[in-house]
N, C-alpha and C. Protein backbone atom coordinates (compact mmCIF):
# COMPACT_ATOMS: atom_id res chain seq x y z
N UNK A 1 151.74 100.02 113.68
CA UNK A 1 150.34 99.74 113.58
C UNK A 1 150.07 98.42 114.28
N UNK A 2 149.25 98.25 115.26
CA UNK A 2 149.04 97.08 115.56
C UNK A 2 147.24 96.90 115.66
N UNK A 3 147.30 95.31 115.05
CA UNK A 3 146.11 94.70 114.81
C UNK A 3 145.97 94.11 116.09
N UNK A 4 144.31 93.44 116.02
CA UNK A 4 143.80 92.57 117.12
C UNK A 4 144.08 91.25 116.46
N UNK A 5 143.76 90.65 117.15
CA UNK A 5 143.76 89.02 117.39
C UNK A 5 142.62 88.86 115.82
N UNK A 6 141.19 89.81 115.59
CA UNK A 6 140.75 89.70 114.32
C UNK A 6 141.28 90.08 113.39
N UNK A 7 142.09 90.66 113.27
CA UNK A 7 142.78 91.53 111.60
C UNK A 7 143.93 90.65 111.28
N UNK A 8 143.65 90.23 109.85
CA UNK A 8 145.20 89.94 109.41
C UNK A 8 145.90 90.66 108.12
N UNK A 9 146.94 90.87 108.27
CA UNK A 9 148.04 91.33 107.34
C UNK A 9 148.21 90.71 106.26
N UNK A 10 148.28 91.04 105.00
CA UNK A 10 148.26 90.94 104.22
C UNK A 10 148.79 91.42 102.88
N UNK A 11 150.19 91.14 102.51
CA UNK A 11 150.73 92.16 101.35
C UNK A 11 150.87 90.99 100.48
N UNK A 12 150.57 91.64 98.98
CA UNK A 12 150.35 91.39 97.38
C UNK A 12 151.05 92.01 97.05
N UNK A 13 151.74 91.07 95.83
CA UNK A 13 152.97 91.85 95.12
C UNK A 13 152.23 91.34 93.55
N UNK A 14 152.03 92.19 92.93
CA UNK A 14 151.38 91.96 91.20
C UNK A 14 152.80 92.48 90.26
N UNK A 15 153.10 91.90 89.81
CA UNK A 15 153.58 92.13 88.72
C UNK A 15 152.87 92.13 86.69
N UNK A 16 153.14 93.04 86.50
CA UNK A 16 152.53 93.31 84.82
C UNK A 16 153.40 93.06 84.19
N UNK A 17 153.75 92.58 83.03
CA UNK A 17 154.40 92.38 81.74
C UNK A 17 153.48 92.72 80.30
N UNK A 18 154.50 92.89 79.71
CA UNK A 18 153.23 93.47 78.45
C UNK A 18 152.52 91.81 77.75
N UNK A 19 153.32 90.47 77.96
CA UNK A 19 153.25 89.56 77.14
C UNK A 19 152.13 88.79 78.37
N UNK A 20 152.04 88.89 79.89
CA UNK A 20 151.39 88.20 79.98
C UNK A 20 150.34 89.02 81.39
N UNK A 21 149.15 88.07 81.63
CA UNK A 21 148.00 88.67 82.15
C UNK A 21 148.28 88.72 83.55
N UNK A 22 147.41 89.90 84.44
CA UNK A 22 147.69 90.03 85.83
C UNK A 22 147.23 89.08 86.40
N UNK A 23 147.13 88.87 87.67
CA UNK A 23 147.09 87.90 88.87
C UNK A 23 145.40 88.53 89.03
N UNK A 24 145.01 89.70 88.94
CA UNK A 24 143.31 90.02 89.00
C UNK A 24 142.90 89.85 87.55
N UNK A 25 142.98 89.42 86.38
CA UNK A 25 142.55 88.96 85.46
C UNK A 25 142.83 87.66 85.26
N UNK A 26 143.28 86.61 85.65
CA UNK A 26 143.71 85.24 85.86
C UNK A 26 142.50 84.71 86.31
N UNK A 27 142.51 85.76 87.64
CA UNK A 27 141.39 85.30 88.90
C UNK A 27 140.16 85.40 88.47
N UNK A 28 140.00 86.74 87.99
CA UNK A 28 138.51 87.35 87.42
C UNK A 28 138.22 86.15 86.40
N UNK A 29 139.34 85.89 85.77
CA UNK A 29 139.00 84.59 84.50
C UNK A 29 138.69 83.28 84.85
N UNK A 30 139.23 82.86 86.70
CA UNK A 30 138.36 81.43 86.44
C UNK A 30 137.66 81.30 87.45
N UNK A 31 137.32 82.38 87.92
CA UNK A 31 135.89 82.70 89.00
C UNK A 31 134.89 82.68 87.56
N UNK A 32 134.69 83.47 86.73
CA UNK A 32 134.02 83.45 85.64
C UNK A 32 134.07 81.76 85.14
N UNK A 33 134.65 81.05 84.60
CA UNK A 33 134.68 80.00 84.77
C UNK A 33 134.33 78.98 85.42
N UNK A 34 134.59 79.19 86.64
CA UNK A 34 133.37 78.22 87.80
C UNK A 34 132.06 78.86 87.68
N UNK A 35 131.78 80.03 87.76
CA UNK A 35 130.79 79.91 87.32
C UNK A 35 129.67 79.47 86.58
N UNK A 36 130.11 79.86 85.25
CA UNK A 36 129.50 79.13 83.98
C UNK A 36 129.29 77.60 84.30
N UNK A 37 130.51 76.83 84.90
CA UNK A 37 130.53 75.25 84.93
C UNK A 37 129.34 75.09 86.08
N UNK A 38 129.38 76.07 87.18
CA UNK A 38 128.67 75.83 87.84
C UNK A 38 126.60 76.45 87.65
N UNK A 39 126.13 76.93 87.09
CA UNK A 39 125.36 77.07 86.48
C UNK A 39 125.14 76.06 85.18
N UNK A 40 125.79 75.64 84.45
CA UNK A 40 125.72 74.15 83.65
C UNK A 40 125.02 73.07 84.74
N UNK A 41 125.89 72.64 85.94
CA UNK A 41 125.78 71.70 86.83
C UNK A 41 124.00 71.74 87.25
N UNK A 42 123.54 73.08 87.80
CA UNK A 42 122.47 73.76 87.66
C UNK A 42 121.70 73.42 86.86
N UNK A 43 121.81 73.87 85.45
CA UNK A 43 120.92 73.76 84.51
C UNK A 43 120.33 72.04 84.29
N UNK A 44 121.60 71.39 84.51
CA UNK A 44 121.38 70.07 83.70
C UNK A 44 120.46 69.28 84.97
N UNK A 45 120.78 69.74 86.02
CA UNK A 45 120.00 68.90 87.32
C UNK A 45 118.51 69.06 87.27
N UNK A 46 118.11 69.98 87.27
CA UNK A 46 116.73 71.13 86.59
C UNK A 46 116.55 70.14 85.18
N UNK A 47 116.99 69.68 84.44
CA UNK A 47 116.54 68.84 83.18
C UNK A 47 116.18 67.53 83.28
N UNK A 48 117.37 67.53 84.43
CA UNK A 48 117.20 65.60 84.62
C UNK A 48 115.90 65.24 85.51
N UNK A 49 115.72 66.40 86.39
CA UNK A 49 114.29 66.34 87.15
C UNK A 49 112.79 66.14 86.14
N UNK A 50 113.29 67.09 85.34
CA UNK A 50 112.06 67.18 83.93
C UNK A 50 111.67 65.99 83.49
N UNK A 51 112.91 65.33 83.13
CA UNK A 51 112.67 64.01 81.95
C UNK A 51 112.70 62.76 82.58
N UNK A 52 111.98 61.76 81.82
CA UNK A 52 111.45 60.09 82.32
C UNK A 52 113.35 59.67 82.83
N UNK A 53 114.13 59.80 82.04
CA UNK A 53 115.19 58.99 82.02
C UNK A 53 116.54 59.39 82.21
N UNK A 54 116.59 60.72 83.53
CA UNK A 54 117.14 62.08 83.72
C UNK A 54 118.64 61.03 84.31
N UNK A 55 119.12 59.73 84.47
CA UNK A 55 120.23 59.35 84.71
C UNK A 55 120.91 59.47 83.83
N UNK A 56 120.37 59.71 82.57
CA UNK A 56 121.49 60.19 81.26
C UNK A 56 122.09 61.47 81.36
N UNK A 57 121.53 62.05 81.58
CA UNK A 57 122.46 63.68 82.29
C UNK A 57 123.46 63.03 83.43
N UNK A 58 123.55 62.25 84.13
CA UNK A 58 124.39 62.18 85.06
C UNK A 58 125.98 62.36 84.15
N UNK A 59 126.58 61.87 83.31
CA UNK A 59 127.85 61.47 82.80
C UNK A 59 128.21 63.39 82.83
N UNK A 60 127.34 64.37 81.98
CA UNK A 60 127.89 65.32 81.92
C UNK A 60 127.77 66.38 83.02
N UNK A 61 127.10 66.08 84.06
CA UNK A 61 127.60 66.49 85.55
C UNK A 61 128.81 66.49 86.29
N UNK A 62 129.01 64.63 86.05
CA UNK A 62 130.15 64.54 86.96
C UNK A 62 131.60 65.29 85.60
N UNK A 63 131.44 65.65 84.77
CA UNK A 63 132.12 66.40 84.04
C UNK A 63 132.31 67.29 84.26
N UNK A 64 131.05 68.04 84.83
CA UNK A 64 131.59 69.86 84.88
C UNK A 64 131.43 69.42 85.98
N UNK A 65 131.68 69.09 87.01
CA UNK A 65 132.28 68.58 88.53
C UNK A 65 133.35 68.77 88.38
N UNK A 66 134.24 67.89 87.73
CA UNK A 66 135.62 67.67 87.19
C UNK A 66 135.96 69.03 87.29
N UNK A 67 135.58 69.56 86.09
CA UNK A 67 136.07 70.52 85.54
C UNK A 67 135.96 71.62 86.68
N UNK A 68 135.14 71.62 87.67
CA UNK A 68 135.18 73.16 88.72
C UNK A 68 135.94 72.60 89.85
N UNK A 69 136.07 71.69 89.58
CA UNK A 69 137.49 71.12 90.89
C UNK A 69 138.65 71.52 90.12
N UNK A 70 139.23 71.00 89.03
CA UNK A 70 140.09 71.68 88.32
C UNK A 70 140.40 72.67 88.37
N UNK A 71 139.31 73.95 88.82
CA UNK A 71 139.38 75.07 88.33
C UNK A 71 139.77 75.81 89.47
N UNK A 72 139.20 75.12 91.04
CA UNK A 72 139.33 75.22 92.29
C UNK A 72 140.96 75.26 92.49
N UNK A 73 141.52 74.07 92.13
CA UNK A 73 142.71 73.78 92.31
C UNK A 73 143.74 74.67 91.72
N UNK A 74 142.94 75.06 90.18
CA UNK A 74 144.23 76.05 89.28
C UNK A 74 144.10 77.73 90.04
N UNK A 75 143.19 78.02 91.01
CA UNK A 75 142.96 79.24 91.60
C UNK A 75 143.96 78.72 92.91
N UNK A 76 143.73 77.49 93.54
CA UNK A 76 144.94 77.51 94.63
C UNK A 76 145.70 77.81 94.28
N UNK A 77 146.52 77.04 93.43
CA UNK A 77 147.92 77.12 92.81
C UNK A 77 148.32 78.65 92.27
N UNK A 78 147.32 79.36 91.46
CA UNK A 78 147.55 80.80 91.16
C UNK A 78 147.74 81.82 92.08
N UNK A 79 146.60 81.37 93.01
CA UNK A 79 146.78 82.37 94.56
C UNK A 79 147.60 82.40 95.33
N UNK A 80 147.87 81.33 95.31
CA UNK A 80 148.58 80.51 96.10
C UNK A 80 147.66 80.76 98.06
N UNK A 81 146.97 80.14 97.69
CA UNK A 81 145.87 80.34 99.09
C UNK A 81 146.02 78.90 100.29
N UNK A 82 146.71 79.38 101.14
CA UNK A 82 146.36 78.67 102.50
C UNK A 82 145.26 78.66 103.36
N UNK A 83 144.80 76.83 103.32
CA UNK A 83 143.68 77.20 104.44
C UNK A 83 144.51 76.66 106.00
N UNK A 84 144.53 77.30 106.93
CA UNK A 84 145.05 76.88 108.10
C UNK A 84 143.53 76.75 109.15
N UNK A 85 144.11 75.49 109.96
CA UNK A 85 143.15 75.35 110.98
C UNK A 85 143.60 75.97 112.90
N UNK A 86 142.97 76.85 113.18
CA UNK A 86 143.50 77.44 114.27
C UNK A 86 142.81 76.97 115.33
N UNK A 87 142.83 76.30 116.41
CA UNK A 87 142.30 75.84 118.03
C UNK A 87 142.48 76.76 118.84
């Protein structure tokens, strides 16, 4: 089979155990997760616009910031995802 210069190859190996969760429920679990943090981030910006003294929301922003970089990072590490730069 040969690809073009656009297609890349790609093989996944999943393994199941009865004691622990797949590699598409891991994922599904902290895509769901950035989410939520990221809709928080959302919500609270939308509040701080509302109110006289909206720099008090700042502390729990840069929190769920934190926390969806965290979450960024624990999906690298799970995926194990390379970004390469090609010229």
């Amino acid at each position: 089979m040969s690809y073009g210069s656009d297609h890349t190859k790609l093989d996944v190996e999943v393994t199941a155990k009865k004691d622990e969760l797949s590699l598409k429920a891991k994922g599904a679990g902290l895509l769901i997760m950035i989410s939520i943090c990221l809709i928080g981030i959302i919500l609270l910006a939308l509040k701080m616009a509302e109110i006289e003294n909206g720099y008090i929301l700042l502390f729990p922003i840069i929190i769920l910031s934190y926390v969806v970089h965290s979450l960024i990072a624990t999906i690298d590490a799970v995926l194990g995802l390379k970004v390469s730069n090609r010229d």
